[in-house]
Protein backbone atom coordinates (compact mmCIF):
# COMPACT_ATOMS: atom_id res chain seq x y z
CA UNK A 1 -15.38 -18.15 15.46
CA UNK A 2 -16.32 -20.28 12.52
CA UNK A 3 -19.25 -18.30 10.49
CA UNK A 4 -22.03 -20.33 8.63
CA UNK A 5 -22.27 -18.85 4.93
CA UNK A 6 -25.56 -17.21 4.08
CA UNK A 7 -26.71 -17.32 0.22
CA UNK A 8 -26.87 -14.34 -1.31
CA UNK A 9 -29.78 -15.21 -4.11
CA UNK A 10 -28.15 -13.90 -7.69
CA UNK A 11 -30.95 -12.96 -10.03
CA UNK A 12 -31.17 -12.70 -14.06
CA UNK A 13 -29.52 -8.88 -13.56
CA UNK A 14 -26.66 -9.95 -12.44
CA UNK A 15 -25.53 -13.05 -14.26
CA UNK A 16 -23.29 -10.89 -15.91
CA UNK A 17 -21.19 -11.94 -12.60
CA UNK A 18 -22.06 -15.76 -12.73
CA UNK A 19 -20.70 -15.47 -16.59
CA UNK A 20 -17.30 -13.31 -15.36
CA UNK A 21 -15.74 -16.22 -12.97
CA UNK A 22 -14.75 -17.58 -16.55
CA UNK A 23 -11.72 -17.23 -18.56
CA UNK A 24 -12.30 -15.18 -21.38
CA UNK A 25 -11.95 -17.75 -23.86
CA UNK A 26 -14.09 -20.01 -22.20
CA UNK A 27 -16.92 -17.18 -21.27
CA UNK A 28 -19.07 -16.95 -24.58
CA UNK A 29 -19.74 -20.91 -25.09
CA UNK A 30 -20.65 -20.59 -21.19
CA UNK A 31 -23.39 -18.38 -22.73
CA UNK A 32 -24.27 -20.32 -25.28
CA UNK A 33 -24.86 -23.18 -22.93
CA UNK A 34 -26.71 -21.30 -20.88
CA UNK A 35 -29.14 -20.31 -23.49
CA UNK A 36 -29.10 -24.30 -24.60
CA UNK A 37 -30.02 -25.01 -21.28
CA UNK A 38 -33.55 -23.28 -21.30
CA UNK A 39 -35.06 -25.45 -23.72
CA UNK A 40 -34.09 -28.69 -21.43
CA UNK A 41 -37.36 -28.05 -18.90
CA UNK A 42 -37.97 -26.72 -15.28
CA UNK A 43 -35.66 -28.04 -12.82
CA UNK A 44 -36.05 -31.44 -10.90
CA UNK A 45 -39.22 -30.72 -8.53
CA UNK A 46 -36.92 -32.07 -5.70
CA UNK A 47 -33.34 -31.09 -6.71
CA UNK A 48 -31.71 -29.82 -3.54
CA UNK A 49 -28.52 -27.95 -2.83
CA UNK A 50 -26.78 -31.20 -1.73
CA UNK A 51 -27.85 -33.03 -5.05
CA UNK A 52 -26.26 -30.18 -6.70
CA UNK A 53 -23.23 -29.97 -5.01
CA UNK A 54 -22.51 -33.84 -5.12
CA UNK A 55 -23.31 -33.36 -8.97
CA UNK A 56 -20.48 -30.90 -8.94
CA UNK A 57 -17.93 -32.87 -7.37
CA UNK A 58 -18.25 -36.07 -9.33
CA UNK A 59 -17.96 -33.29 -12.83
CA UNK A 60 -15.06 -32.12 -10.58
CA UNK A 61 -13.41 -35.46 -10.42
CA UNK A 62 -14.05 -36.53 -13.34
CA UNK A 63 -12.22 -33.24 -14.99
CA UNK A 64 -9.36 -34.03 -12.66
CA UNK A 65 -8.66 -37.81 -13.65
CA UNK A 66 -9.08 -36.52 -17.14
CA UNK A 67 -12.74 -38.14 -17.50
CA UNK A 68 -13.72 -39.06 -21.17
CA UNK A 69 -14.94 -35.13 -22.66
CA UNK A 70 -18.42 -35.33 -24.61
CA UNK A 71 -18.72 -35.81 -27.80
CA UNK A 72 -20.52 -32.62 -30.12
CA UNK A 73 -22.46 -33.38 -33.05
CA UNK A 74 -20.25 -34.25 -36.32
CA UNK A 75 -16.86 -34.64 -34.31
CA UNK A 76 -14.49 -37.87 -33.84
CA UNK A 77 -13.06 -38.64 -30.44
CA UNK A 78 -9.88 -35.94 -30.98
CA UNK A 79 -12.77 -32.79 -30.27
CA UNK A 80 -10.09 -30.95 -29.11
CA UNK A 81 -12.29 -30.01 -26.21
CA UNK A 82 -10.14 -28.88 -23.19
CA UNK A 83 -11.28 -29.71 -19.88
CA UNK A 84 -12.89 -26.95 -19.11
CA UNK A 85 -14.99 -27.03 -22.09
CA UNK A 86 -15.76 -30.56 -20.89
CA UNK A 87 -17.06 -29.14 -17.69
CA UNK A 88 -19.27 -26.80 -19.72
CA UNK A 89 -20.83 -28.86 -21.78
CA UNK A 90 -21.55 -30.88 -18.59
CA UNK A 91 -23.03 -28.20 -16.67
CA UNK A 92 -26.13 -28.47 -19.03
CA UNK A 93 -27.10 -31.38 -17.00
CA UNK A 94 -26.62 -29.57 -13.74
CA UNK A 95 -28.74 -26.68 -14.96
CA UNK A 96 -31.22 -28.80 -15.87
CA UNK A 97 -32.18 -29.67 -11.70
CA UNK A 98 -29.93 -26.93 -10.08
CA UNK A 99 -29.71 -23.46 -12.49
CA UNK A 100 -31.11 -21.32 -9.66
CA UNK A 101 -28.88 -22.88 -6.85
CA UNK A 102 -25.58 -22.44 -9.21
CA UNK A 103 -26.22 -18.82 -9.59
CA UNK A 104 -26.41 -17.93 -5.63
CA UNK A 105 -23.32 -16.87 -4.26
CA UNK A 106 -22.15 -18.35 -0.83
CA UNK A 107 -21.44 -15.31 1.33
CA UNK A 108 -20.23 -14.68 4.87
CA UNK A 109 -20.86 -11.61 6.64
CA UNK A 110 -19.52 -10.97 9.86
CA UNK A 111 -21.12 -8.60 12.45
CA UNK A 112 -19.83 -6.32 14.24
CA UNK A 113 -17.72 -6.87 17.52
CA UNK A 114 -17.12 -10.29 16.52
CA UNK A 115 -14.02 -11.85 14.56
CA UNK A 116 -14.36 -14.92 11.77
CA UNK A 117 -12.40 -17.72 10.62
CA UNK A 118 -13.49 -19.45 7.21
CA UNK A 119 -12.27 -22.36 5.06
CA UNK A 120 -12.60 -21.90 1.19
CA UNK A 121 -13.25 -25.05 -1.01
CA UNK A 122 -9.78 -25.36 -1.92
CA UNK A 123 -8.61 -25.56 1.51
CA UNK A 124 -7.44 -21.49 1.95
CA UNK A 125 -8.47 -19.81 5.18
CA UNK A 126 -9.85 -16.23 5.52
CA UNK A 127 -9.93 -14.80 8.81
CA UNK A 128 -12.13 -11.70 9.05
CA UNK A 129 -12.32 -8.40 10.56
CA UNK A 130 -15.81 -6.97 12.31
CA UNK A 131 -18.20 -6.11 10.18
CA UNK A 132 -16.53 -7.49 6.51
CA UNK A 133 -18.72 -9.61 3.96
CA UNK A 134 -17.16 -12.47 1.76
CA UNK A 135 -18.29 -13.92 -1.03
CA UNK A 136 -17.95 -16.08 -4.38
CA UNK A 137 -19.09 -18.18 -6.92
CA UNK A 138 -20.58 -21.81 -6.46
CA UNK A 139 -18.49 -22.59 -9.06
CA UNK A 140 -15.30 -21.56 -6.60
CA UNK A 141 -12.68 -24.37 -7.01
CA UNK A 142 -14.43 -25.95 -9.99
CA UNK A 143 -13.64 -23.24 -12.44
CA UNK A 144 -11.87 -20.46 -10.72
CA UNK A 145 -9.98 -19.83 -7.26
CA UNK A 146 -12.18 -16.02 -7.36
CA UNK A 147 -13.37 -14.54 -3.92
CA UNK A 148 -15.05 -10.66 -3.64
CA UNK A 149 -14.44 -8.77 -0.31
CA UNK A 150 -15.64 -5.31 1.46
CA UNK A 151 -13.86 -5.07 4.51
CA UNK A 152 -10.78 -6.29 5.92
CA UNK A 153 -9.21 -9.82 6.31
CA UNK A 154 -6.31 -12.20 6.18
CA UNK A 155 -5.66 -14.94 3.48
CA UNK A 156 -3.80 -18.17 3.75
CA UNK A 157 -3.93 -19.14 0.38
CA UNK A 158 -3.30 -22.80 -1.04
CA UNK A 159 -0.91 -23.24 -3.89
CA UNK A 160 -3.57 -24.44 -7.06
CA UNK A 161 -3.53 -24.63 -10.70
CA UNK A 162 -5.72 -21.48 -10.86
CA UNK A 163 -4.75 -18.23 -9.92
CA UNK A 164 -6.19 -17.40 -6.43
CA UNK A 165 -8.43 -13.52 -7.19
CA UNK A 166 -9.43 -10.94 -4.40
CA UNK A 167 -11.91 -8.64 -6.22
CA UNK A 168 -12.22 -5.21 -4.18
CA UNK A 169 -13.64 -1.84 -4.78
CA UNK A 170 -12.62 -1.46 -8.56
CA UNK A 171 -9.12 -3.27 -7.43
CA UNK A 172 -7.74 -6.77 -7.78
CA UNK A 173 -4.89 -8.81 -6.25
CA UNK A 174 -3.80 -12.17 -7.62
CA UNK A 175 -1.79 -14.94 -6.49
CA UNK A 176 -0.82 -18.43 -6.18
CA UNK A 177 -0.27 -19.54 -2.80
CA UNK A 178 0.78 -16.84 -0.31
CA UNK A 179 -0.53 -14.59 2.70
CA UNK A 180 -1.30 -11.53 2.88
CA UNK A 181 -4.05 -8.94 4.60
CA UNK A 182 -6.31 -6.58 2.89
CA UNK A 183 -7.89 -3.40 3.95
CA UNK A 184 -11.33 -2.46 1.42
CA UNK A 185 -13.79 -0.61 3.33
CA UNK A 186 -16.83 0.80 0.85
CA UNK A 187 -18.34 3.01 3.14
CA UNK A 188 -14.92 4.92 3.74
CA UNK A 189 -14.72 8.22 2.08
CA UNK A 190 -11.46 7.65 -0.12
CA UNK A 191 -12.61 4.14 -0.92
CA UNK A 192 -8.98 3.14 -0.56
CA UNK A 193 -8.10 -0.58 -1.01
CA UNK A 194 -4.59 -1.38 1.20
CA UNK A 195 -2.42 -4.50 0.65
CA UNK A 196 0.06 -5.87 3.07
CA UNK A 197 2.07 -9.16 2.52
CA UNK A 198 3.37 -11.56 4.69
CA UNK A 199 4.51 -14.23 2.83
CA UNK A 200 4.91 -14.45 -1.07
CA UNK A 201 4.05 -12.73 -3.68
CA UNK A 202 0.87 -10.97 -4.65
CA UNK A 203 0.02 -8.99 -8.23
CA UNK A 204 -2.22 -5.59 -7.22
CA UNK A 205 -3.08 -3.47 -9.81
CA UNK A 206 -6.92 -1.22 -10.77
CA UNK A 207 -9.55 -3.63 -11.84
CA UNK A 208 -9.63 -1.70 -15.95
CA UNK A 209 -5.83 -1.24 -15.54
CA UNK A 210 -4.05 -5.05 -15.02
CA UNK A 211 -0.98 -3.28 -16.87
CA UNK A 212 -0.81 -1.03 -14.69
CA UNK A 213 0.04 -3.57 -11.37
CA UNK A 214 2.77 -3.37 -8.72
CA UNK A 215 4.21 -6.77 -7.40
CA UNK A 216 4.33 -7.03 -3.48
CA UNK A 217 6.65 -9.15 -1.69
CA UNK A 218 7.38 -10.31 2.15
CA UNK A 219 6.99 -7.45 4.30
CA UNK A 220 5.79 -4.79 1.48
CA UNK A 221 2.52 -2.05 1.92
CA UNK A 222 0.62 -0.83 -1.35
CA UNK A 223 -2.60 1.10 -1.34
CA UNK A 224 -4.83 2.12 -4.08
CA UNK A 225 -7.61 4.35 -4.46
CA UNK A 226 -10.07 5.57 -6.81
CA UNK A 227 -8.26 8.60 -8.21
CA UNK A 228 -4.98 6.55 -9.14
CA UNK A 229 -3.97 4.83 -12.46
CA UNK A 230 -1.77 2.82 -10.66
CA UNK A 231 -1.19 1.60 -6.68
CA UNK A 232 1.45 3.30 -4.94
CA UNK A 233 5.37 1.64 -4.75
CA UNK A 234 5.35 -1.17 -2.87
CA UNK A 235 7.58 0.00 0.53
CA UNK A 236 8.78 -1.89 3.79
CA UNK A 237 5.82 -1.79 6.82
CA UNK A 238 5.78 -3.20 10.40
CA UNK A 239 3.80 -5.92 9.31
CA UNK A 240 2.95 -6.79 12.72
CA UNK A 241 1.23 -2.92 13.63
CA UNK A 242 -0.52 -3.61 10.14
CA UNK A 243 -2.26 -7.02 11.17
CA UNK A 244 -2.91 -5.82 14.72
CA UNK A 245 -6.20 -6.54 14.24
CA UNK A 246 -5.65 -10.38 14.71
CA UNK A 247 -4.57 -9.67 18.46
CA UNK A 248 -7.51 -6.97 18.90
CA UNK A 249 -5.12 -4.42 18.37
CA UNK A 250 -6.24 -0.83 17.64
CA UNK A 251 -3.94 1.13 15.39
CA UNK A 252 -4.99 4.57 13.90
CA UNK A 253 -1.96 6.09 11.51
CA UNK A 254 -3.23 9.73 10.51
CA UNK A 255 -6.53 8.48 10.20
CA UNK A 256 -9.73 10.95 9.66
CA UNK A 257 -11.71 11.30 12.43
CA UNK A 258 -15.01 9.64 10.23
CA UNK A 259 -12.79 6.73 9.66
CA UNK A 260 -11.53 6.34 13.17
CA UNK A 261 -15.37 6.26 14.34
CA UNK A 262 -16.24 3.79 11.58
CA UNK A 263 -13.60 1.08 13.09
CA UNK A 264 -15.34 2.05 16.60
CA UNK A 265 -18.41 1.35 15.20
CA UNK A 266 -17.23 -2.15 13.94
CA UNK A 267 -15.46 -3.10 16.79
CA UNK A 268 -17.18 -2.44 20.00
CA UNK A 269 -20.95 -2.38 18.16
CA UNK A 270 -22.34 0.78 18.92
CA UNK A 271 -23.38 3.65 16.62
CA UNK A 272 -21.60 7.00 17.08
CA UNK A 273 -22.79 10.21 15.44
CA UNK A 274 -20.48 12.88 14.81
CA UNK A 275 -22.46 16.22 15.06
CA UNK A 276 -19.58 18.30 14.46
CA UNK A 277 -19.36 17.89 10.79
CA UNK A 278 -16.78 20.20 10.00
CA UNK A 279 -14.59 18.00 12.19
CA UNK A 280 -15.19 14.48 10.56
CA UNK A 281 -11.54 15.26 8.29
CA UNK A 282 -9.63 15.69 11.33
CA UNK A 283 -6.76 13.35 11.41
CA UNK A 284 -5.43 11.24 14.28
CA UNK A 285 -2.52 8.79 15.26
CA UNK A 286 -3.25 6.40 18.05
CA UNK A 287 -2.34 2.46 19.16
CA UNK A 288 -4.10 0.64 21.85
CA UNK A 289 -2.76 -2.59 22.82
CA UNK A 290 -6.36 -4.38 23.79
CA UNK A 291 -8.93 -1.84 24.37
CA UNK A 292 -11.74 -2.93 26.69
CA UNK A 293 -14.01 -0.47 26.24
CA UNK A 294 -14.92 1.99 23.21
CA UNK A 295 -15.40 4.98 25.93
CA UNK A 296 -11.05 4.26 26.59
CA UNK A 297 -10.89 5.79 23.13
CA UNK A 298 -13.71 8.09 22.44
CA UNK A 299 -11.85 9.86 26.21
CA UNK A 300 -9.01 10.18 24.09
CA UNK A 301 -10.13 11.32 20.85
CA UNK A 302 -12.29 13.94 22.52
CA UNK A 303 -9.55 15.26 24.91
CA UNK A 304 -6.76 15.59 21.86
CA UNK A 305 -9.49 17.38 19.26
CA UNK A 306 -11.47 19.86 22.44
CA UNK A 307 -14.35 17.47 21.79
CA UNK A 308 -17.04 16.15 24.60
CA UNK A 309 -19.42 12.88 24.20
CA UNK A 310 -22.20 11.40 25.68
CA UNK A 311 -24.38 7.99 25.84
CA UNK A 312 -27.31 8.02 23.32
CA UNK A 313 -30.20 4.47 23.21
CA UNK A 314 -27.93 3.06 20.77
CA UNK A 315 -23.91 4.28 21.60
CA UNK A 316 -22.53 7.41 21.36
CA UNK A 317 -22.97 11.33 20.02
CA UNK A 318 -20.05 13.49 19.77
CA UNK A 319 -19.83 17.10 19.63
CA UNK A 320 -17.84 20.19 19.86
């Protein structure tokens, strides 16, 4: 199921992100435009997102037919500007009507029990998990191939000119065209981000720590977490058990017992409580081919650990 993007409105806290999808070199004169910018007037009374986003293709064009750069103040035709810096200098314009509408993220959020399949500007697909959130830039395939995710999904990524950037929990992974599936969950105690490729290569490595990266190839696992200078070894996986999702599949591998309930959660809708606290650690292995029905696992689960269940307004309580 194809998922409209919902805007995520970006305010003047958190340009600090807007200013990031650039490359370093390129990230303070973005700043100084954007401060030229202000004295240039309120925005076109009737500038809508479609104005803005047909202003950004024909900048886009023009940057990739090599379109004639702008000329600063006291400097011949050789400027030296690069392309990008022709872009920037352009943007003034499309702050001018559109500032607010460049700095809203498009973001897709996907709720639970239900399964998404997106196409990114440059022509990549996503395909994502219950209950995982998307999002990036405006600016995506203008100025940067960069994408944030909290959950779990699947990318088909396009060979570009720009690297292709999967911002996680304090964790990157970069690549040029490839596939490959990554597991980020926030809300999961170890905060552990989990990279499996299927094609390709991918770069993984701590968001503060880019020296400290692992390459992945075909067939390879790494996982990272909060507590690690550097993601595990990259080793051989089934990669089939680890994208089970895509079929529906349900595959717990020494899971905790608060994580196993999570994926419940996201899969079937429904809220369980765990009222057995001192239990939530408990680990568990389990694989279900298609499961129907949460109760088909929560029958299970409770049988294996000597705990009982029963239906609450919302889903489910479990206790001991």
């Amino acid at each position: 199921m194809n998922k409209v993007p919902r805007e995520k409105n970006e305010d003047a806290s958190s340009r600090g992100d807007f200013f990031a999808q650039f490359p370093p070199d390129d990230r303070n004169r973005m700043k100084e435009i954007w401060e030229l910018s202000a004295d240039a007037g309120p925005p076109a009374p009737h500038s809508s997102e479609q104005e803005v986003e047909s202003a950004l293709l024909e900048v886009h064009g023009r940057i990739r037919t090599g379109g004639r750069p702008l000329k600063r103040a006291g400097q011949g035709k050789k400027n030296g500007w690069t392309k990008v810096r022709w872009w920037l200098a352009a943007a003034v314009v499309l702050l001018v009507f559109g500032a607010g509408l460049l700095l809203k993220s498009q973001t897709i959020s996907v709720p639970r029990g239900e399964l998404a399949t997106v196409t990114l500007p440059d022509g990549s697909t996503v395909e994502l998990n219950s209950g995982s959130q998307l999002w990036y830039s405006r600016l995506f395939g203008y100025t940067n191939r960069t994408v944030h995710l909290d959950g779990e999904a699947f990318f088909e990524v396009k060979e570009g000119g720009s690297p292709f950037i999967v911002s996680t929990q304090q964790s990157v992974v970069r690549v040029t065209g490839t596939q490959f599936n990554i597991r980020s969950w926030s809300l999961e105690p170890s905060r552990t981000t989990e990279v499996t490729v299927t094609e390709g290569r991918v770069r993984f490595y701590p968001e503060d720590l880019p020296e400290h990266s692992v390459m992945l190839r075909e067939g390879e696992f790494s996982s990272w977490s909060e507590n690690m200078k550097q993601p595990l070894a990259p080793r051989s996986v089934s990669v089939d058990n680890r994208l089970g999702w895509r079929k529906q599949k349900l595959m717990f591998n020494e899971q905790p017992l608060v994580v196993i309930f999570q994926e419940l959660e996201r899969r079937f809708d429904v809220d369980i409580e765990l009222t057995a606290p001192h239990m939530a650690g408990e680990t568990l292995s389990a694989f279900y081919a298609r499961p129907k029905h949460v109760e088909t696992v929560l029958k299970d689960i409770c049988r294996v650990k000597g705990l009982r269940y029963s239906r609450t307004a919302n889903g489910y309580r479990v206790y001991k």
